[in-house]
Protein backbone atom coordinates (compact mmCIF):
# COMPACT_ATOMS: atom_id res chain seq x y z
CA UNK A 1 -18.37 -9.63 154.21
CA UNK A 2 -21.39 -9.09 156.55
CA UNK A 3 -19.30 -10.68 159.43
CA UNK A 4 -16.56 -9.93 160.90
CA UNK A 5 -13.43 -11.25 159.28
CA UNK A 6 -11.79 -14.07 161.61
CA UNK A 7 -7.75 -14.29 161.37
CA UNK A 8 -5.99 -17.24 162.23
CA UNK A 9 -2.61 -18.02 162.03
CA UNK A 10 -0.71 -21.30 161.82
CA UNK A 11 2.60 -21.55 163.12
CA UNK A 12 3.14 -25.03 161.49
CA UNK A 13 4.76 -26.75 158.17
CA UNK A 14 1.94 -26.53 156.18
CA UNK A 15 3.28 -29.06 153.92
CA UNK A 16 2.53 -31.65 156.58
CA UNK A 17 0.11 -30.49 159.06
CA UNK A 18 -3.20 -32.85 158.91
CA UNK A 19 -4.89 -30.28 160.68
CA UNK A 20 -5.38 -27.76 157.82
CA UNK A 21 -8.06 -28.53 155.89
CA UNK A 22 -8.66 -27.79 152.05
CA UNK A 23 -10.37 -25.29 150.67
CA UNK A 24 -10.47 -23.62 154.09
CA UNK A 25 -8.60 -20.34 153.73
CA UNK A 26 -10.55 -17.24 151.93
CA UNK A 27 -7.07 -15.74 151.68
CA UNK A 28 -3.35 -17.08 151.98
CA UNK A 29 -0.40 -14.93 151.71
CA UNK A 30 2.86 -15.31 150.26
CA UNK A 31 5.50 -12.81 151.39
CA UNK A 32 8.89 -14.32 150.61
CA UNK A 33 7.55 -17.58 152.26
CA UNK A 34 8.87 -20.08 149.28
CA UNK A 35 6.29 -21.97 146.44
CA UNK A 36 3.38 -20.89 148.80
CA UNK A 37 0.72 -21.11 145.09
CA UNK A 38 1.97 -24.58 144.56
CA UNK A 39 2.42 -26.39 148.12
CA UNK A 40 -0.58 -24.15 149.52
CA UNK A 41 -3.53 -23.86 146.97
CA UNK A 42 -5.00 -26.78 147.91
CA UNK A 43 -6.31 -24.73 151.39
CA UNK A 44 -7.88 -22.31 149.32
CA UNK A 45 -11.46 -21.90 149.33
CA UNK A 46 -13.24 -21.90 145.61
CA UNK A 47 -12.85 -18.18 144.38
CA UNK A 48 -10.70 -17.13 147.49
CA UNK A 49 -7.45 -15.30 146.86
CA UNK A 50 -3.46 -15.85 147.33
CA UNK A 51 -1.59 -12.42 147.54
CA UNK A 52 1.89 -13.09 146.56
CA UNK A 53 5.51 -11.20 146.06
CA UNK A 54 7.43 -12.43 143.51
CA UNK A 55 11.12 -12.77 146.05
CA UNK A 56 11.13 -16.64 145.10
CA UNK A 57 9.24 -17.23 141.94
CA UNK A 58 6.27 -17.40 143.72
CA UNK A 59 3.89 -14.86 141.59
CA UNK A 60 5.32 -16.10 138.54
CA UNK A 61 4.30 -19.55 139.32
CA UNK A 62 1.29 -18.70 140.68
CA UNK A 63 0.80 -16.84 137.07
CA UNK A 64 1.52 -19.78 134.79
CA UNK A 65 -0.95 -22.16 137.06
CA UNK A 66 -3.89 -22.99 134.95
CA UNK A 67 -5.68 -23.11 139.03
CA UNK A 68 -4.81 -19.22 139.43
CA UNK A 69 -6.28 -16.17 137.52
CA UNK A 70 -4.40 -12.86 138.12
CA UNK A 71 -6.72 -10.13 139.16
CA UNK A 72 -4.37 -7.17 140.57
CA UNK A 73 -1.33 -5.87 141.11
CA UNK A 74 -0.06 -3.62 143.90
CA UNK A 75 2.96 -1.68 142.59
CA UNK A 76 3.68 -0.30 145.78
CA UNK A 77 2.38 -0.99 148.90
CA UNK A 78 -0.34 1.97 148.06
CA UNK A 79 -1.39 1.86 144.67
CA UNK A 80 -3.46 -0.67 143.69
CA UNK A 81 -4.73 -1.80 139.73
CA UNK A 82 -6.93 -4.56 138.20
CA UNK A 83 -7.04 -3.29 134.35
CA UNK A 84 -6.48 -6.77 133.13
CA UNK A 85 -4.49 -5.41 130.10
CA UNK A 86 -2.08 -3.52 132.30
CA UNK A 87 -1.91 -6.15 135.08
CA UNK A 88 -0.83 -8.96 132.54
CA UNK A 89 2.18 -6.66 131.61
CA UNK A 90 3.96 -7.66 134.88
CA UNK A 91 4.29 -10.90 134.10
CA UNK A 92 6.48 -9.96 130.49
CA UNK A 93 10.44 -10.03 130.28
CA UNK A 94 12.97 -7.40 129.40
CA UNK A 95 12.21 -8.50 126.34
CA UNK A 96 8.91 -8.04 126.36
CA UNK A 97 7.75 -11.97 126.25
CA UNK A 98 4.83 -13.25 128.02
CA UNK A 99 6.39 -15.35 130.78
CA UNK A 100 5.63 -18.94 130.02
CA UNK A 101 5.82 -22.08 132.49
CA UNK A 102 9.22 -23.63 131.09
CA UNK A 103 11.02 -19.51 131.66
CA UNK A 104 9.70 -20.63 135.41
CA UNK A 105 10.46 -23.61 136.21
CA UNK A 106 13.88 -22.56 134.48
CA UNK A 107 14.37 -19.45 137.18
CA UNK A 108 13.08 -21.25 139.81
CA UNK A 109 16.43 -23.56 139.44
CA UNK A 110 18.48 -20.28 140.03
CA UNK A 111 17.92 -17.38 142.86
CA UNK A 112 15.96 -14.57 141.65
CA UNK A 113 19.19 -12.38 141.24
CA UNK A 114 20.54 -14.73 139.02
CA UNK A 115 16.93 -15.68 137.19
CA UNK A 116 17.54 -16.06 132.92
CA UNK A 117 14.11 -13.86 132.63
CA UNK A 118 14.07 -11.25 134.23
CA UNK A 119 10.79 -9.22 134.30
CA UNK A 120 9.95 -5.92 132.51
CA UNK A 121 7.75 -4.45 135.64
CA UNK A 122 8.18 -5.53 138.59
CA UNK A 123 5.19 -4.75 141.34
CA UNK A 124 5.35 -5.31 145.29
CA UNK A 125 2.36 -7.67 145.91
CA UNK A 126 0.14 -9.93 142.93
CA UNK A 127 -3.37 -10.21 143.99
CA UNK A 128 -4.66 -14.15 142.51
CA UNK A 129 -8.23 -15.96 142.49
CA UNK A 130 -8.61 -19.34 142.55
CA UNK A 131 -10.59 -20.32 139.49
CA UNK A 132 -14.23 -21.95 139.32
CA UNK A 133 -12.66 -25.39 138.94
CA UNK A 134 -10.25 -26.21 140.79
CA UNK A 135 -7.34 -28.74 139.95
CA UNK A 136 -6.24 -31.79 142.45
CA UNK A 137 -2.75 -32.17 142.58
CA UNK A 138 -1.36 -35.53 143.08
């Protein structure tokens, strides 16, 4: 960015503040903050970015939503990689299965210590892009 970057927090329930508006945010971050990719992705700007752990689901939702395309993974709070073949590992089980929406939607009815899939890798921050198109939720 030629400017400098302007940050703004919101102490407010974004699931009901009319004073956010959409497609606003070039970055919104998920840090054990609940379904932030699904009740927040409307205030993402076209191409911006959600930057997600994975404490409640979050990442893997965010990974299954047509709207998101994952783009890096932070291991540690250091390393960072965007090999697309290597980032798309994180999101396989024990088993090594790509995770799928219904193995979601299944763990997010259970706490993450108790989740049926459980993943192979597991990373401390997902870096996601919101795609060209982006999808209106009703």
């Amino acid at each position: 960015y030629l400017e400098t970057p302007q940050l703004i927090f919101h102490h407010t329930d974004y699931r009901s503040n009319p004073k956010l508006h959409t497609q606003s945010f070039n970055l919104v971050l998920s840090l054990s903050a609940g379904l932030i990719s699904r009740d927040c992705q409307q205030y993402i700007a076209p191409q911006g970015y959600l930057l997600a752990n994975n404490s409640h689901h979050d990442a893997s939702l965010a990974y299954v939503d047509p709207i998101f395309a994952l783009v890096g993974v932070f291991p540690n709070t250091v390393h960072y990689i965007d090999d697309s073949t290597t980032i798309h590992r994180y999101f396989h089980t024990t088993k090594n299965v790509p995770v799928t929406q219904d193995m979601v939607f299944d763990n997010l009815q259970r706490p993450p210590s108790k989740a049926r899939y459980k993943l192979k890798y597991k990373a401390a921050l997902y870096l996601f892009q919101i795609k060209h198109q982006q999808i209106t939720r009703a």
